[in-house]
Protein backbone atom coordinates (compact mmCIF):
# COMPACT_ATOMS: atom_id res chain seq x y z
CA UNK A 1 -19.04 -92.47 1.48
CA UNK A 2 -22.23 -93.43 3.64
CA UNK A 3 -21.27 -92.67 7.34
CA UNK A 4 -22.88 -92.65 10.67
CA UNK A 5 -22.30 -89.95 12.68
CA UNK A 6 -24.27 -90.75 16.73
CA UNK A 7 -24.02 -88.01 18.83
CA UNK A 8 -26.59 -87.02 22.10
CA UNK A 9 -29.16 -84.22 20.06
CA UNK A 10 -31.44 -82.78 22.59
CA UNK A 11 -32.24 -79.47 20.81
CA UNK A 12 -30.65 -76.28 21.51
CA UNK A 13 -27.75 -77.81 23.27
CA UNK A 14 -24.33 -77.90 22.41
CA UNK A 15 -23.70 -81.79 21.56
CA UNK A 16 -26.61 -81.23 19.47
CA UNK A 17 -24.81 -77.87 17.82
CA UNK A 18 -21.13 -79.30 17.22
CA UNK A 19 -22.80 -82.39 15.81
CA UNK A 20 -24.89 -80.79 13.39
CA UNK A 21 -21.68 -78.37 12.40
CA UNK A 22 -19.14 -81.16 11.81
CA UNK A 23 -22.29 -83.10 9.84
CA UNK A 24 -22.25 -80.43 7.54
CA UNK A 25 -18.49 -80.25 7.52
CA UNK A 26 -18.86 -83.77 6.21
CA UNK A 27 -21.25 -83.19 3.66
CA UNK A 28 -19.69 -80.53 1.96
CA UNK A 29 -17.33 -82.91 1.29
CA UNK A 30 -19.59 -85.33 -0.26
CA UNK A 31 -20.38 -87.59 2.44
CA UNK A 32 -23.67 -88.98 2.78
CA UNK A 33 -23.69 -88.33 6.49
CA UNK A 34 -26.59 -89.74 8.88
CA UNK A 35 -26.80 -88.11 11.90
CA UNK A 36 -28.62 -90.15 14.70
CA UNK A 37 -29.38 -89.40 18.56
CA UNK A 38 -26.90 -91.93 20.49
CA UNK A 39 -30.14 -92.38 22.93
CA UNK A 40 -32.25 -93.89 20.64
CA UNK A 41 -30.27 -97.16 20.78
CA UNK A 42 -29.63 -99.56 23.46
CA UNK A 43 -27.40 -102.34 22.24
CA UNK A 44 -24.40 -102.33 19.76
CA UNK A 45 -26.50 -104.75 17.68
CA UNK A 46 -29.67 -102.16 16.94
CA UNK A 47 -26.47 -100.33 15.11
CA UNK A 48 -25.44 -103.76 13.20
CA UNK A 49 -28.83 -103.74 11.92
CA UNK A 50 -28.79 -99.86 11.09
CA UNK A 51 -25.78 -100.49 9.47
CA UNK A 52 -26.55 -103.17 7.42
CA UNK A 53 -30.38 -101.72 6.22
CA UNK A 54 -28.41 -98.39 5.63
CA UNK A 55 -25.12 -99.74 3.57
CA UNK A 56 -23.11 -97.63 6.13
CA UNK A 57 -19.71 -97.70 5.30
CA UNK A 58 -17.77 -95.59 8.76
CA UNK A 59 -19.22 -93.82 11.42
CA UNK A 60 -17.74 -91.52 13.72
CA UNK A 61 -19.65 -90.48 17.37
CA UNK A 62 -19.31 -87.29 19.88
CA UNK A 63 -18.63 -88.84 23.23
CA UNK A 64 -16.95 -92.00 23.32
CA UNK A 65 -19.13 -92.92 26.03
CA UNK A 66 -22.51 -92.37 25.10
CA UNK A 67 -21.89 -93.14 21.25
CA UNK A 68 -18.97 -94.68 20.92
CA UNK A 69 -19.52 -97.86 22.86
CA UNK A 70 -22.43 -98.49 20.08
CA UNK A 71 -19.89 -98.58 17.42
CA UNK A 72 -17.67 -101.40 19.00
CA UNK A 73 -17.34 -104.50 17.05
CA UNK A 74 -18.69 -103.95 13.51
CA UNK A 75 -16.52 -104.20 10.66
CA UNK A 76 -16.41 -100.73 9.69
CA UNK A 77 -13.91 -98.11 10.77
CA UNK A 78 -14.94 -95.01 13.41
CA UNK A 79 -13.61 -92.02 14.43
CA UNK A 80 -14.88 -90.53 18.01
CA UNK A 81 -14.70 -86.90 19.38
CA UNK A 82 -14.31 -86.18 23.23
CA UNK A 83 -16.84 -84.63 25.26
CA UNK A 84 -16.19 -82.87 27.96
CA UNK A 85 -18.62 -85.65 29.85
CA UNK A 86 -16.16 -88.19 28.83
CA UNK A 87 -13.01 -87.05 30.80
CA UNK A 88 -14.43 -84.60 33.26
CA UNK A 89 -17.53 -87.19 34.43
CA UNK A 90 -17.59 -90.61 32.85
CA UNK A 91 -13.50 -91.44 33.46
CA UNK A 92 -14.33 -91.23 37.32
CA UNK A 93 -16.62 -94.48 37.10
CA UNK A 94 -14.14 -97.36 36.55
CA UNK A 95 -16.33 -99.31 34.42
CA UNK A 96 -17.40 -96.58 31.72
CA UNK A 97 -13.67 -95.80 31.86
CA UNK A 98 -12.97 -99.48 30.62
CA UNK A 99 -15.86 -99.27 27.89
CA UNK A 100 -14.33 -95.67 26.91
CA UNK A 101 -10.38 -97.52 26.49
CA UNK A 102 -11.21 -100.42 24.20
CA UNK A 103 -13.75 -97.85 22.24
CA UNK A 104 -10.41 -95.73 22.03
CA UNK A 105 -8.33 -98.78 21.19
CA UNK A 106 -10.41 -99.48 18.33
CA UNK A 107 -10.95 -96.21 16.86
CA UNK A 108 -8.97 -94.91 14.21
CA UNK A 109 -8.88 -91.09 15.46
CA UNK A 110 -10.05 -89.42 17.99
CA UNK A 111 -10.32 -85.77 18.44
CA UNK A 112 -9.97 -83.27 21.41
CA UNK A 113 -11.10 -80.05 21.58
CA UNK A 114 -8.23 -78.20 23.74
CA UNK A 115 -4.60 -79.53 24.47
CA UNK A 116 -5.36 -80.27 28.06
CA UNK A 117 -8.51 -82.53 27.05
CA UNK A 118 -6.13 -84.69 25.07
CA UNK A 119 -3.57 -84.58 28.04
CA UNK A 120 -6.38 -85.67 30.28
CA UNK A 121 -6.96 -88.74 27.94
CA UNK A 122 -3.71 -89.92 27.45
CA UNK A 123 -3.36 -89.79 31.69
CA UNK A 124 -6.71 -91.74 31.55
CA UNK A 125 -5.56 -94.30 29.67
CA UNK A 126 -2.02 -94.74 29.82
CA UNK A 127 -1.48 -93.01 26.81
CA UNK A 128 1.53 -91.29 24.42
CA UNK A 129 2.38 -89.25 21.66
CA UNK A 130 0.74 -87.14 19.99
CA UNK A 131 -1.02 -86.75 16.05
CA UNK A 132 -0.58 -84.56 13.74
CA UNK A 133 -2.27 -84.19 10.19
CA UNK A 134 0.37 -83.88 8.41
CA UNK A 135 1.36 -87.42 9.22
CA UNK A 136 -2.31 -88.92 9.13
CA UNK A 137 -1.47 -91.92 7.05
CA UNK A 138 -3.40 -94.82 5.46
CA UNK A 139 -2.63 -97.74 7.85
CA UNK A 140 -5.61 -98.74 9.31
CA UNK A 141 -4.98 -101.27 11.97
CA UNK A 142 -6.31 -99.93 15.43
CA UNK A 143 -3.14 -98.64 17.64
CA UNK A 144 -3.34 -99.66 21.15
CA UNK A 145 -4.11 -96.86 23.71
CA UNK A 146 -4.69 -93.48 22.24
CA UNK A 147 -0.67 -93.28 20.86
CA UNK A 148 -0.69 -91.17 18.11
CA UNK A 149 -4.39 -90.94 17.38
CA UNK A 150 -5.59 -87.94 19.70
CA UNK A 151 -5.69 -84.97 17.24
CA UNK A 152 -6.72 -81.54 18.81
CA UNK A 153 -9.01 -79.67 16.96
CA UNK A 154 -10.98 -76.34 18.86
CA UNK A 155 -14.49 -75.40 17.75
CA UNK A 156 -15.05 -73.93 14.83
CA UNK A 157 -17.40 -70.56 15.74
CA UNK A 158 -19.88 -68.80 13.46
CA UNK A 159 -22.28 -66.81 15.26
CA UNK A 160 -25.77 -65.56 13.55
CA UNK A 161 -27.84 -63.38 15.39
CA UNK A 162 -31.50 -63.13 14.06
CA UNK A 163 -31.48 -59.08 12.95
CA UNK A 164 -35.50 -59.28 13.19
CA UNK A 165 -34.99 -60.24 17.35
CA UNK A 166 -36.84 -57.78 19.30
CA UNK A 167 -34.60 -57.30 23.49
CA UNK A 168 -37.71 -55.73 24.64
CA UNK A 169 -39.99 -58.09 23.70
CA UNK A 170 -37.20 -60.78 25.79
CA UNK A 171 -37.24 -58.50 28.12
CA UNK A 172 -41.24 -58.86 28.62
CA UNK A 173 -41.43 -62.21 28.16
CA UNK A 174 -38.51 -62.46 31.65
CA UNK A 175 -40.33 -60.01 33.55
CA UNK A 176 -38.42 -57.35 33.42
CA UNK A 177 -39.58 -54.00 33.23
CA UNK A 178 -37.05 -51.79 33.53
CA UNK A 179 -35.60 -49.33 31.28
CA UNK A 180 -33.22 -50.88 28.66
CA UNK A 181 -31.20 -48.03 28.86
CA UNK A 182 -30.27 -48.68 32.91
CA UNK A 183 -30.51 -52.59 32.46
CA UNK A 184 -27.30 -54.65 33.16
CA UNK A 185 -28.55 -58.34 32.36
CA UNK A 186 -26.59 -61.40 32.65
CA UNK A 187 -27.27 -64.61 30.59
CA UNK A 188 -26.31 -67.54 31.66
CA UNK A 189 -26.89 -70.29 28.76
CA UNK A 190 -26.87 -73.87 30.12
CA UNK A 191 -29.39 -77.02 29.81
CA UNK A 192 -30.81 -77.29 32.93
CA UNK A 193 -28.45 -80.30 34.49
CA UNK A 194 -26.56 -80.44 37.37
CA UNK A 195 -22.84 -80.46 35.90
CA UNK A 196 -23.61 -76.95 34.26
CA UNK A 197 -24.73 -75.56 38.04
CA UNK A 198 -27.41 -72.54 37.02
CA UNK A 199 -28.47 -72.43 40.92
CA UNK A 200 -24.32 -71.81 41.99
CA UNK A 201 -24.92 -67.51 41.50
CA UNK A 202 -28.79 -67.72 42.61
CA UNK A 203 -28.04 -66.52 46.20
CA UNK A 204 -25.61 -63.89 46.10
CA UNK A 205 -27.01 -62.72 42.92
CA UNK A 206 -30.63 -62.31 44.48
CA UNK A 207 -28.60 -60.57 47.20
CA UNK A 208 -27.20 -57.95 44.50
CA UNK A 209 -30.41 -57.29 42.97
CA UNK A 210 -31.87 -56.66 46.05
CA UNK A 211 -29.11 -53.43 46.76
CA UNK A 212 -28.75 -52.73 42.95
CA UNK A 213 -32.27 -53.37 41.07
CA UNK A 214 -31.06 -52.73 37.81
CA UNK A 215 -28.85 -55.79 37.91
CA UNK A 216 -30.67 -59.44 36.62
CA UNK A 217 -29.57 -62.52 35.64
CA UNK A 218 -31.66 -64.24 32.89
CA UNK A 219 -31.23 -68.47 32.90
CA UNK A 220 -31.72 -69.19 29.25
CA UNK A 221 -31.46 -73.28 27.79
CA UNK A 222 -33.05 -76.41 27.41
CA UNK A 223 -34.76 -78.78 30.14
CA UNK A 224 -32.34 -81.68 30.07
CA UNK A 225 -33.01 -83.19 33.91
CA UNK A 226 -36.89 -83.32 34.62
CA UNK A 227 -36.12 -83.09 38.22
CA UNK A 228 -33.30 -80.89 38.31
CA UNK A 229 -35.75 -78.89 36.44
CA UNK A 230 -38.21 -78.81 38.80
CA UNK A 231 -35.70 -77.65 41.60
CA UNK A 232 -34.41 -75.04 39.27
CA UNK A 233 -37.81 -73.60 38.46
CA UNK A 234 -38.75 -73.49 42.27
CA UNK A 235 -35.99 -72.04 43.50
CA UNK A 236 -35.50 -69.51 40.39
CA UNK A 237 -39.13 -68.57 41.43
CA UNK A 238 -38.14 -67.00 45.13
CA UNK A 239 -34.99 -65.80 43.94
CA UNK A 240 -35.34 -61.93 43.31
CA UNK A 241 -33.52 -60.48 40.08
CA UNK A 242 -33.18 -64.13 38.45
CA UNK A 243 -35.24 -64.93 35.77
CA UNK A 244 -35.53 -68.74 33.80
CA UNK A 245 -36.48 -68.84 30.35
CA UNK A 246 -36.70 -71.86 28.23
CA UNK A 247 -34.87 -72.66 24.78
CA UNK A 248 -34.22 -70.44 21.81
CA UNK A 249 -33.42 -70.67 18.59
CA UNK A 250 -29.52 -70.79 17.96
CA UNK A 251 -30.13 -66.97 16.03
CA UNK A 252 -32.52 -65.78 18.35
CA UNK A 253 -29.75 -66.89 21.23
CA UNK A 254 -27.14 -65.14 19.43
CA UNK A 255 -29.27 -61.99 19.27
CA UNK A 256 -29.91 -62.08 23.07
CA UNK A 257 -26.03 -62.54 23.65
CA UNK A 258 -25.12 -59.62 21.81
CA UNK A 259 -28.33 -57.58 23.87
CA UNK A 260 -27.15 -58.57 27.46
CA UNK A 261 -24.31 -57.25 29.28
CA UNK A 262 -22.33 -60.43 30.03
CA UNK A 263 -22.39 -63.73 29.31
CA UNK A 264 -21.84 -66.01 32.37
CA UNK A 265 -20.81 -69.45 32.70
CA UNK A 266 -21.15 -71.28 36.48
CA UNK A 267 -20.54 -74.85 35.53
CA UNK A 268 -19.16 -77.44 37.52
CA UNK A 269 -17.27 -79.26 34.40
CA UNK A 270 -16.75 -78.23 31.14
CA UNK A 271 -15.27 -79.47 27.91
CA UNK A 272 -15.09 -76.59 25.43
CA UNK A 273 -17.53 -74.04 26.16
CA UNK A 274 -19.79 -73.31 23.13
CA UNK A 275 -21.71 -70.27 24.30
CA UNK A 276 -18.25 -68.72 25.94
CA UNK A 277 -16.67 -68.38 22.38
CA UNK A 278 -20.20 -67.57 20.91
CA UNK A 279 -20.05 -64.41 23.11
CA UNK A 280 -16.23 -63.55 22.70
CA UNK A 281 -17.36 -63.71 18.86
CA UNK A 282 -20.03 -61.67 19.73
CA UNK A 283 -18.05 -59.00 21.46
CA UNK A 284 -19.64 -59.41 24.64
CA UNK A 285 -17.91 -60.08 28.17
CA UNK A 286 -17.59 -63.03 29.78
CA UNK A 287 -17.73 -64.24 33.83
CA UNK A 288 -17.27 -67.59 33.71
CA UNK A 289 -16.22 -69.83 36.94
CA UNK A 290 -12.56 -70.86 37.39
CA UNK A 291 -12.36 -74.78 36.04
CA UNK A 292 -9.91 -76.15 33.86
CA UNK A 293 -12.14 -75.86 30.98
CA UNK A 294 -13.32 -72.48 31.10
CA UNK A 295 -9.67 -71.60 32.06
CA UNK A 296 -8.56 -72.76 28.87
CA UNK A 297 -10.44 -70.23 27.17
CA UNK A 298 -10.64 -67.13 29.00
CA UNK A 299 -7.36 -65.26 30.42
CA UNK A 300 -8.31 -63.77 33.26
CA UNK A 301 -8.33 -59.56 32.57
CA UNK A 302 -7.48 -60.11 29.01
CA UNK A 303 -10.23 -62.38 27.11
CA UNK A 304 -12.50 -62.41 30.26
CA UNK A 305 -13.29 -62.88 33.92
CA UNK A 306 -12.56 -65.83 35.94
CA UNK A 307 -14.15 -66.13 39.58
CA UNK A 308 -13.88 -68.71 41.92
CA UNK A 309 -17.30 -68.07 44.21
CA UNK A 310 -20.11 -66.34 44.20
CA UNK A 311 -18.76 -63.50 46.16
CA UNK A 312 -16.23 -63.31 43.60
CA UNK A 313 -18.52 -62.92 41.04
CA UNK A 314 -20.62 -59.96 42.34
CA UNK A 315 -17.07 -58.45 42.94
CA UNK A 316 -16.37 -58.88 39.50
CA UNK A 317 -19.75 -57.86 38.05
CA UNK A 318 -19.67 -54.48 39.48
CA UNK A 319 -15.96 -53.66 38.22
CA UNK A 320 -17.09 -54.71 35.13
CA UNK A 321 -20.00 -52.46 35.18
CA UNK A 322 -17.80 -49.58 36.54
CA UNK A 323 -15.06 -49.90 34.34
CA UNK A 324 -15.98 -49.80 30.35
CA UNK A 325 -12.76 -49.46 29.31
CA UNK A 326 -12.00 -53.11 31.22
CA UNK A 327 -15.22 -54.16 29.02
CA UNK A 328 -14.29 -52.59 25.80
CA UNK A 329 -10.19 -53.99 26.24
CA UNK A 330 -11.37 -57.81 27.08
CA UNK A 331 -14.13 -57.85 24.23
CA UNK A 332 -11.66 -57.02 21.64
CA UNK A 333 -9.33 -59.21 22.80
CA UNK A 334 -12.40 -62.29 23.36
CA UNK A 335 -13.51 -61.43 19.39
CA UNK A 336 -9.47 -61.59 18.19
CA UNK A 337 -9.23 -64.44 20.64
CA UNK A 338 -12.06 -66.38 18.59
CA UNK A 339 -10.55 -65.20 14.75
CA UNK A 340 -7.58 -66.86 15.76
CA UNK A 341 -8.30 -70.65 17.54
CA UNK A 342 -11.49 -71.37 16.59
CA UNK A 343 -11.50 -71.20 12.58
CA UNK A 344 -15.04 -72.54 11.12
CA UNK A 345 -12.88 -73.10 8.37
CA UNK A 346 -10.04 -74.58 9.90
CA UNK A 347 -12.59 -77.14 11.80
CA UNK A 348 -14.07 -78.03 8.60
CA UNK A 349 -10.79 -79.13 7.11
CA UNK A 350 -9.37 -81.10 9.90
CA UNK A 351 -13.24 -83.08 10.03
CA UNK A 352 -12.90 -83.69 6.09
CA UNK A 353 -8.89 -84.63 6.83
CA UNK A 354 -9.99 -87.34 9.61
CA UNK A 355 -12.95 -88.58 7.58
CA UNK A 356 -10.43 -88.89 4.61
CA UNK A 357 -8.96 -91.15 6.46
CA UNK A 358 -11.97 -93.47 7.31
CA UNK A 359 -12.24 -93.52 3.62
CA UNK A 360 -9.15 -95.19 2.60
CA UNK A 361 -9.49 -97.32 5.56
CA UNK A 362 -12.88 -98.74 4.19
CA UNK A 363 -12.09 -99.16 0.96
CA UNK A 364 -8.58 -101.33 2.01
């Protein structure tokens, strides 16, 4: 089957990272999947054209939102996946929330990535029930509300570190020119918008460095908000002990993750946190602020460390550093944490399941 699959791709992000996973979910199946940035169109009738030049047959978008309002009214059948923009940003503003109901109304499936995403949706909009594979049938009329059609599926994780990644040379290239060997360096992996929050540590952590100057915290990710940027950058530049470097290659990434000392997550909203289950694959700890999404994920003093404030965090940070058997307990249970909710495998299944579905639905 021919299928469009729209989804937000600004490189080295994680939209751009689940798409091109559940793309090649797709494909193993023998879909001819094509996998196109949701920004590059403007109207739903640029896709009626697409559709039509490309003998598309479904389509299925990440964020109902941003993609799936562009699938709305053509005579083929689409599946969406949630983003955590959808419920945690776009629901607030009443008329997005009224584009993102009928796009859910028409769907055939939709897919959330934690239990309390799809709880959030069906509260959005009115919603009950829930799906389960095992009963994903072949009627393919469009069920009002989500009833029925909300299917939780968690990311699938495979991390790859690049074995030819050289720390010291990351290590030069952030300005830090310490000893590796009495380094503790925090990543924090965001693009630089606000809703991920990279300045939220950048005064108490400055603070830290300042009475421990072995201590850093390394700002690594895309530049998704030109201006947001431009604050980042300035303020990063008077902070002491923070450091902001730019993209990197998914491996390369991977490779820094498993270098650092913690992983650290300050975002204001999240959906399902890519880089928090990249580092409890990883084996590496994880400080990640106290939201429901991040929550979802990390147990507080089992899988990881949940703070509510700066202050918090520093607090944290240094019993982490102080205590390795804390670090060696909540890594092993992060990395069994992983093995057990966030298949690959699994994910691929469920994705070739849904499609499935789309399938029959076209051909009827």
């Amino acid at each position: 089957m021919r299928l469009l699959f729209l989804a937000v791709l600004r490189p080295h992000t994680g939209n751009a990272v689940t798409a091109e996973r559940v793309r090649d979910h797709l494909e193993a199946a023998g879909h001819e999947c094509l996998l196109k940035d949701a920004f590059d169109f403007e109207s739903p009738s640029e896709i009626a054209d697409l559709i039509a030049a490309e003998k598309l047959e479904a389509a299925l978008a990440l964020h109902l939102y941003r993609g799936g309002r562009l699938l709305q009214g053509h005579r083929i059948p689409f599946g969406i996946i949630f983003g955590g923009t959808d419920l945690n940003e776009d629901a607030n503003h009443r008329e997005k929330k009224e584009v993102m109901g009928r796009v859910l109304q028409e769907a055939r499936f939709a897919v959330a990535f934690t239990e309390s995403m799809r709880e959030m949706a069906q509260t959005q909009w009115s919603a009950e029930g829930e799906a389960d594979l095992r009963d994903c049938h072949t009627r393919c009329m469009s069920q009002p509300h989500a009833k029925g059609k909300i299917y939780v599926q968690s990311q699938g994780i495979a991390t790859s570190p690049n074995t030819a990644f050289n720390w010291d040379t990351f290590l030069q290239r952030s300005e830090i020119s310490q000893g590796a060997d009495s380094l503790h360096v925090f990543l924090l992996v965001c693009g630089l918008r606000q809703v991920k929050d990279p300045l939220y540590l950048l005064d108490a952590f400055s603070e830290w460095h300042q009475e421990e100057p072995s201590v850093y915290l390394v700002i690594v990710g895309p530049e998704v908000d030109p201006v947001f940027t431009r604050e980042v950058k300035a303020r990063v530049k008077r902070a002491a002990g923070v450091r902001l470097m730019g993209e990197m290659r998914r491996e390369d990434l991977h490779a820094a993750l498993k270098n650092c000392f913690a992983l650290v997550n300050s975002s204001v909203s999240e959906g399902m946190s890519a880089a928090i289950l990249e580092a409890m694959d990883l084996e590496v700890p994880v400080l990640a602020r106290n939201i429901p999404g991040n929550a979802a994920l990390v147990k507080h003093g089992v899988t990881g460390l949940l703070f509510a404030d700066p202050q918090e965090f520093v607090q944290l940070a240094k019993r982490l550093i102080r205590d390795p058997a804390l670090e060696r307990d909540m890594v092993a249970q992060g990395r069994e944490y992983v093995r057990r909710h966030n298949s690959w495998q699994v994910e691929r299944e469920t994705y070739q399941q849904l499609v499935g579905k789309l399938e029959r639905c076209a051909e009827d």
